[in-house]
N, C-alpha and C. Protein backbone atom coordinates (compact mmCIF):
# COMPACT_ATOMS: atom_id res chain seq x y z
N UNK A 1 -73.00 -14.33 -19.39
CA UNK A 1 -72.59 -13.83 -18.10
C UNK A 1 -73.25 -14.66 -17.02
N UNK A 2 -72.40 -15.08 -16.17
CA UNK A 2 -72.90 -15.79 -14.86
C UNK A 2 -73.87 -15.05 -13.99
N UNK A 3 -74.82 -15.36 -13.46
CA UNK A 3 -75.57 -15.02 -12.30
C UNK A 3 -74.14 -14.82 -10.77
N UNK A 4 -74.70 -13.50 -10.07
CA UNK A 4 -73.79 -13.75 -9.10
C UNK A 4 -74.29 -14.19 -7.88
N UNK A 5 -74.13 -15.06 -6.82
CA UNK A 5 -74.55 -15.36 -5.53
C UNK A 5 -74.41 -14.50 -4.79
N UNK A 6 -75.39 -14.72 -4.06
CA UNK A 6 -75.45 -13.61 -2.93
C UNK A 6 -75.48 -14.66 -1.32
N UNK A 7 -74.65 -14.39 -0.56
CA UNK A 7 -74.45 -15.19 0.87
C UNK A 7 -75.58 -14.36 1.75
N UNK A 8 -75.40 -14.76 2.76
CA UNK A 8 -76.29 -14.16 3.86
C UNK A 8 -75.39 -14.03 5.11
N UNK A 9 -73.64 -14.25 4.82
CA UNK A 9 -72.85 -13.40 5.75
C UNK A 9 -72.30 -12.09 5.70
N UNK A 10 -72.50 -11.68 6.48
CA UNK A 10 -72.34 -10.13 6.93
C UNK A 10 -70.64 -9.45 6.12
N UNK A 11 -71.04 -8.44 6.05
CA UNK A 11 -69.76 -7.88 4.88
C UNK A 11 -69.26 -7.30 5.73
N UNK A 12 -67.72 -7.63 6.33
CA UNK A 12 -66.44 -7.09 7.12
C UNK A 12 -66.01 -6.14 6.51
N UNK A 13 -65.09 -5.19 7.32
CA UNK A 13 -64.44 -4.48 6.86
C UNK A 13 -63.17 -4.47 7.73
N UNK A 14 -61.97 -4.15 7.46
CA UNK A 14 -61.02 -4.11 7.70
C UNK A 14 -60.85 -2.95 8.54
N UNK A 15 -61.68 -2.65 9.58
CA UNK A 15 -60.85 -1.88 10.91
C UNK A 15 -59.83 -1.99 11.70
N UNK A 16 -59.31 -1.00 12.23
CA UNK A 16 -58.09 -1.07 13.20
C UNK A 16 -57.92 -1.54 14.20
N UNK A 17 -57.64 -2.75 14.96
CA UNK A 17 -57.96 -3.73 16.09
C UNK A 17 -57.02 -2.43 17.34
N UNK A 18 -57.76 -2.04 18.06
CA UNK A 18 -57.28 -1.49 18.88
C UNK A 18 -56.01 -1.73 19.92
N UNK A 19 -55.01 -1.21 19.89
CA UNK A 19 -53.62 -1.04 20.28
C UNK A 19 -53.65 -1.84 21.76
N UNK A 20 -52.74 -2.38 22.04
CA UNK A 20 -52.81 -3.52 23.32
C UNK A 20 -51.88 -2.41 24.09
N UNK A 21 -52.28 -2.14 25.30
CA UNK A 21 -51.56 -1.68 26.44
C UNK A 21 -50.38 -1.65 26.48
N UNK A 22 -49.27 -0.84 26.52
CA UNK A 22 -47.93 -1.26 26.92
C UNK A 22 -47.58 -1.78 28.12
N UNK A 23 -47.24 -2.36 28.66
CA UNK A 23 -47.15 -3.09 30.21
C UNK A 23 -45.02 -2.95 30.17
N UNK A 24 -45.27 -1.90 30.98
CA UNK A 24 -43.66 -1.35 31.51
C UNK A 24 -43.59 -2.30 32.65
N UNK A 25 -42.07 -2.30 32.53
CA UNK A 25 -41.10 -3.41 33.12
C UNK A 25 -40.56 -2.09 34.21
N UNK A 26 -40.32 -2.86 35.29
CA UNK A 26 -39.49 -1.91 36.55
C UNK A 26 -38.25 -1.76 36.06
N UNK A 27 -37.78 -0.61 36.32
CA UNK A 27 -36.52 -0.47 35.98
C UNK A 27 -35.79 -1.07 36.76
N UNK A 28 -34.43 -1.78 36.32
CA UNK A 28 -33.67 -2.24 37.34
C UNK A 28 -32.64 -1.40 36.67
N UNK A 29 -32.10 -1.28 38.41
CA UNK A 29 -30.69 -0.29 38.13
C UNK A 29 -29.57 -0.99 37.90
N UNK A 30 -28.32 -0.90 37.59
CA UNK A 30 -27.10 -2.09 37.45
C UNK A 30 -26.26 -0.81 37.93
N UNK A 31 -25.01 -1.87 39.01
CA UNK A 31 -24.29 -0.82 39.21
C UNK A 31 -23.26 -0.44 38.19
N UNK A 32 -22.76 0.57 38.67
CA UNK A 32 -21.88 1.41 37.53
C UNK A 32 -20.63 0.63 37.14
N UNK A 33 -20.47 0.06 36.17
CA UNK A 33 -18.52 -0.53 36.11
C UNK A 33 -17.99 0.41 35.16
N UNK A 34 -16.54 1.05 35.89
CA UNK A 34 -16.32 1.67 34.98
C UNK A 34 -14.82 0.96 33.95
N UNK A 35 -14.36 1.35 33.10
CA UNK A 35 -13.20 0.70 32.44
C UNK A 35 -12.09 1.43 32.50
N UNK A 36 -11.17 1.15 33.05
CA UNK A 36 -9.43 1.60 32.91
C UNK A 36 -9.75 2.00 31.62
N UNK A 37 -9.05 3.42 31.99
CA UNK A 37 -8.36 4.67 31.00
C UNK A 37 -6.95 4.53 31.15
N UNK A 38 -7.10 4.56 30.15
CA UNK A 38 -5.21 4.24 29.54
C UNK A 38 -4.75 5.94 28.85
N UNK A 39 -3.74 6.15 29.91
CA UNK A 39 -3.53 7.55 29.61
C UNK A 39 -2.17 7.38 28.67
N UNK A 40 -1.87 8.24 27.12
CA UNK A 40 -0.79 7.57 26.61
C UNK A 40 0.25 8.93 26.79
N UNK A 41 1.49 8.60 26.98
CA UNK A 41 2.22 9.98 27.35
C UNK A 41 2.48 10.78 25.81
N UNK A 42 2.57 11.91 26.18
CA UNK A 42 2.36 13.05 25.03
C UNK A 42 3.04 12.59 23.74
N UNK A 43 4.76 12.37 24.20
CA UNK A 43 5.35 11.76 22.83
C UNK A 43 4.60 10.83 21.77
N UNK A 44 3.31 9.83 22.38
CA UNK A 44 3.67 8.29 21.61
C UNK A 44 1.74 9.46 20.76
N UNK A 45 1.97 10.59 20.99
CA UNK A 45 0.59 10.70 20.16
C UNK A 45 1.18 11.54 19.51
N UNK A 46 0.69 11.47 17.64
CA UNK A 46 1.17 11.56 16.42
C UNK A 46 -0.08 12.93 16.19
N UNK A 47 0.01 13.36 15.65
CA UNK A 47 -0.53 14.23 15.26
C UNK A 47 -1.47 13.66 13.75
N UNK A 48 -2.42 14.17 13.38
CA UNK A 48 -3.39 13.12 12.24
C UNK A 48 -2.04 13.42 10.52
N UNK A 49 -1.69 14.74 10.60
CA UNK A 49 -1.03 15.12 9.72
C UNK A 49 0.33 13.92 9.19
N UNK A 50 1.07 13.52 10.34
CA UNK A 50 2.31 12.73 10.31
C UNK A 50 1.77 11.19 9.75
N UNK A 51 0.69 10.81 9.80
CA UNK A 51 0.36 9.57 9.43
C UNK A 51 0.32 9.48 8.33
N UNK A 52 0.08 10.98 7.41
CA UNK A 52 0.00 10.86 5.79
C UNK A 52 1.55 10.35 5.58
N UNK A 53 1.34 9.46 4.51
CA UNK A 53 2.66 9.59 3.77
C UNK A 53 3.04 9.85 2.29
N UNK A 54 4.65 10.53 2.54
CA UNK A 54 4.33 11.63 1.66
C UNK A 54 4.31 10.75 0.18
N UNK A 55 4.12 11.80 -1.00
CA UNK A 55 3.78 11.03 -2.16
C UNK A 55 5.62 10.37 -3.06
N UNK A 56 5.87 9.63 -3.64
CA UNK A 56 6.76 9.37 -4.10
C UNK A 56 6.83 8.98 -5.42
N UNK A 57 7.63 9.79 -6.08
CA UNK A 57 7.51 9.32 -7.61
C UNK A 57 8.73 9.16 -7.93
N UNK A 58 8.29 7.78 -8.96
CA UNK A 58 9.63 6.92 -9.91
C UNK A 58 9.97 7.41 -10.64
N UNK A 59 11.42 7.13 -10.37
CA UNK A 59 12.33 7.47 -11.62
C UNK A 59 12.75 6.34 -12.50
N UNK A 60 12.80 6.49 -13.86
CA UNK A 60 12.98 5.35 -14.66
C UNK A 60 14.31 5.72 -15.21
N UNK A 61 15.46 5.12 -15.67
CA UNK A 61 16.30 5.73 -16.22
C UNK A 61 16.89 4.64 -17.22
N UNK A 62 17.08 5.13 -18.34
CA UNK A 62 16.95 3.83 -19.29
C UNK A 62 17.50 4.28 -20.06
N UNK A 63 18.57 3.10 -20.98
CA UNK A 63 19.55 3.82 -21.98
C UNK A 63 18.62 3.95 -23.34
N UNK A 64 19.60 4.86 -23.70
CA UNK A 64 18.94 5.40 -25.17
C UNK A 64 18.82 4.15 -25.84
N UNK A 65 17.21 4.25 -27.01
CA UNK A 65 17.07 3.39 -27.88
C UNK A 65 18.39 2.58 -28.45
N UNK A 66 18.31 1.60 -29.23
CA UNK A 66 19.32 1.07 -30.04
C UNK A 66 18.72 1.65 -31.54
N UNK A 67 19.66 2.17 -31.91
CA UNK A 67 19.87 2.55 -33.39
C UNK A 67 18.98 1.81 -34.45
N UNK A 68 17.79 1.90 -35.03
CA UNK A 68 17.24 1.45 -35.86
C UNK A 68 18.20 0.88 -37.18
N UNK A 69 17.59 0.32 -37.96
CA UNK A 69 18.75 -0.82 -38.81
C UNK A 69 18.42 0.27 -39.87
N UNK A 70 17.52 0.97 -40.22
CA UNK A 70 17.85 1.89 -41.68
C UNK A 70 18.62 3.17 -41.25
N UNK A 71 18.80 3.49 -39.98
CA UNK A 71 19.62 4.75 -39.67
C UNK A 71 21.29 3.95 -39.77
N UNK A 72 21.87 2.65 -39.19
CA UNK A 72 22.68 2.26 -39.13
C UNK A 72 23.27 1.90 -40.84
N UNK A 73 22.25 1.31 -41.53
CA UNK A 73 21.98 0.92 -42.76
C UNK A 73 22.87 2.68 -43.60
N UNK A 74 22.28 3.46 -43.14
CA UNK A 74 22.19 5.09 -43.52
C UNK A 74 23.51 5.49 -43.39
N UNK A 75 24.06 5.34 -42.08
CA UNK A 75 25.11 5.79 -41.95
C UNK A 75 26.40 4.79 -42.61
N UNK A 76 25.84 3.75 -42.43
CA UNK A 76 27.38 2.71 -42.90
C UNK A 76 27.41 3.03 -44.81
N UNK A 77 26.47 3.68 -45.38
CA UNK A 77 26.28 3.88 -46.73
C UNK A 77 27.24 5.19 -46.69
N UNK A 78 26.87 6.30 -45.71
CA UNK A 78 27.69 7.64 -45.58
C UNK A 78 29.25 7.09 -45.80
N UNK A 79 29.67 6.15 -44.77
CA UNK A 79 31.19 5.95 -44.59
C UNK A 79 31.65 5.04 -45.89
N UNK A 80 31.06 4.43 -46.53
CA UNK A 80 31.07 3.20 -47.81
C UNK A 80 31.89 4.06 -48.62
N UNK A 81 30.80 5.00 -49.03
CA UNK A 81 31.15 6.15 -49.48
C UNK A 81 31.85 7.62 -49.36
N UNK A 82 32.41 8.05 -48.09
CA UNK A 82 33.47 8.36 -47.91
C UNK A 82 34.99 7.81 -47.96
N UNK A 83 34.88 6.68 -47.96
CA UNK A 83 36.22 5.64 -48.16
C UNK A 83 36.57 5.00 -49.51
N UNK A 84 35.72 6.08 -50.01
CA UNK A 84 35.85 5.66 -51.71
C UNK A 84 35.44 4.69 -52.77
N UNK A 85 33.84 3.79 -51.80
CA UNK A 85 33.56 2.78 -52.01
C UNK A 85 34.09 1.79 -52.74
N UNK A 86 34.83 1.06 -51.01
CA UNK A 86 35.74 -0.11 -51.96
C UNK A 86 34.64 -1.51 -51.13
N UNK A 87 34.93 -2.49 -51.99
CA UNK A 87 34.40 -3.90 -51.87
C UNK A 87 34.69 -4.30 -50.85
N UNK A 88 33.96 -5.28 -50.16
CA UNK A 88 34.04 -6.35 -49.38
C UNK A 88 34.11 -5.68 -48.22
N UNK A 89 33.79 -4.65 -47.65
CA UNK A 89 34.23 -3.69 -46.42
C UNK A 89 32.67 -3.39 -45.61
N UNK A 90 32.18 -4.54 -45.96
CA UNK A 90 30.34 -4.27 -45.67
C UNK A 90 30.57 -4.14 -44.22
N UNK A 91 30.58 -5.55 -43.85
CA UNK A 91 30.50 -5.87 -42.07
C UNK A 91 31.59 -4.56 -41.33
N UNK A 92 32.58 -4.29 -41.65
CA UNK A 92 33.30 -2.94 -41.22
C UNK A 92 32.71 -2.01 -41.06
N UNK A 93 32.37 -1.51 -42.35
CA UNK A 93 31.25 -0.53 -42.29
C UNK A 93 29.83 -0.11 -41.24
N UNK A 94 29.82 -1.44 -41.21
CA UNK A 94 28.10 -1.57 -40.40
C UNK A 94 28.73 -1.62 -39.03
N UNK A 95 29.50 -2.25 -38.70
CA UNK A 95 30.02 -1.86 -36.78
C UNK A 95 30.40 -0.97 -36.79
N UNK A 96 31.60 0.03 -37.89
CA UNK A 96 31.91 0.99 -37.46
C UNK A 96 30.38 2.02 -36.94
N UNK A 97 29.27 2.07 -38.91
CA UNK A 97 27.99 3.10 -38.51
C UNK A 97 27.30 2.78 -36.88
N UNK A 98 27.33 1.21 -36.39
CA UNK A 98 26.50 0.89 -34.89
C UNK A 98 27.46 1.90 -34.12
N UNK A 99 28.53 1.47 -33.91
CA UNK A 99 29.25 1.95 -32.70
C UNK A 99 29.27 3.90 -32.62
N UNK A 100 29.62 4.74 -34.12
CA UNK A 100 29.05 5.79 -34.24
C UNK A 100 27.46 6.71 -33.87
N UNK A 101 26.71 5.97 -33.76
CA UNK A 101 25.53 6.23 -33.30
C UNK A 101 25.17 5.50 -32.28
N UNK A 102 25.59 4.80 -31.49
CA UNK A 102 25.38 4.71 -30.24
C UNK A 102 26.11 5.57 -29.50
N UNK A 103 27.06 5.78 -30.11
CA UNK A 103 27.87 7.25 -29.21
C UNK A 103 27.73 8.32 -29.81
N UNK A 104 26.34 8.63 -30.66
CA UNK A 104 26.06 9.80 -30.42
C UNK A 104 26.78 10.71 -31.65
N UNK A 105 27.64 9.71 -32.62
CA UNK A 105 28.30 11.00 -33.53
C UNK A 105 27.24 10.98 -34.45
């Protein structure tokens, strides 16, 4: 452990340096300017209510899905087979089942 020195200047302390005078300024007066008032006539003032605007909601309107290919698939098998399943009548079949279920039968 070090030896500690000892000075022979005086030990400060951190007192409060006493508050400096306020030194007030003369009041100076300024004359009065006043500003044009703009008076607005009764009509052109809105009331706070009319500024809302009101809420609006979308309408979407959109045609029905297109017929999935195993419901079309489904139905052109129904008619295959109501017609006594004859050959080669595929593509017939399958526009007739589209056009049936897009309109809904």
């Amino acid at each position: 452990m070090k030896p500690v020195k000892r000075t022979s200047k005086p030990i400060t302390t951190n007192k409060a340096k006493p508050a400096k005078a306020a030194v007030s300024k003369p009041a100076v007066s300024k004359p009065a300017v006043s500003k044009p008032v703009v008076i607005k006539p009764a009509a052109a003032i809105k009331p706070a209510a009319a500024k809302a605007k009101p809420a609006t909601t979308a309408v979407v309107i959109s045609a029905p899905p297109e017929p999935t290919h195993e419901a079309i698939a489904l139905r052109a098998y129904q008619i295959w087979e109501k017609n006594g399943r004859p050959a080669g009548r595929e593509a017939e079949h399958w526009s007739q089942a589209l056009a049936q279920l897009k309109a809904g039968n």
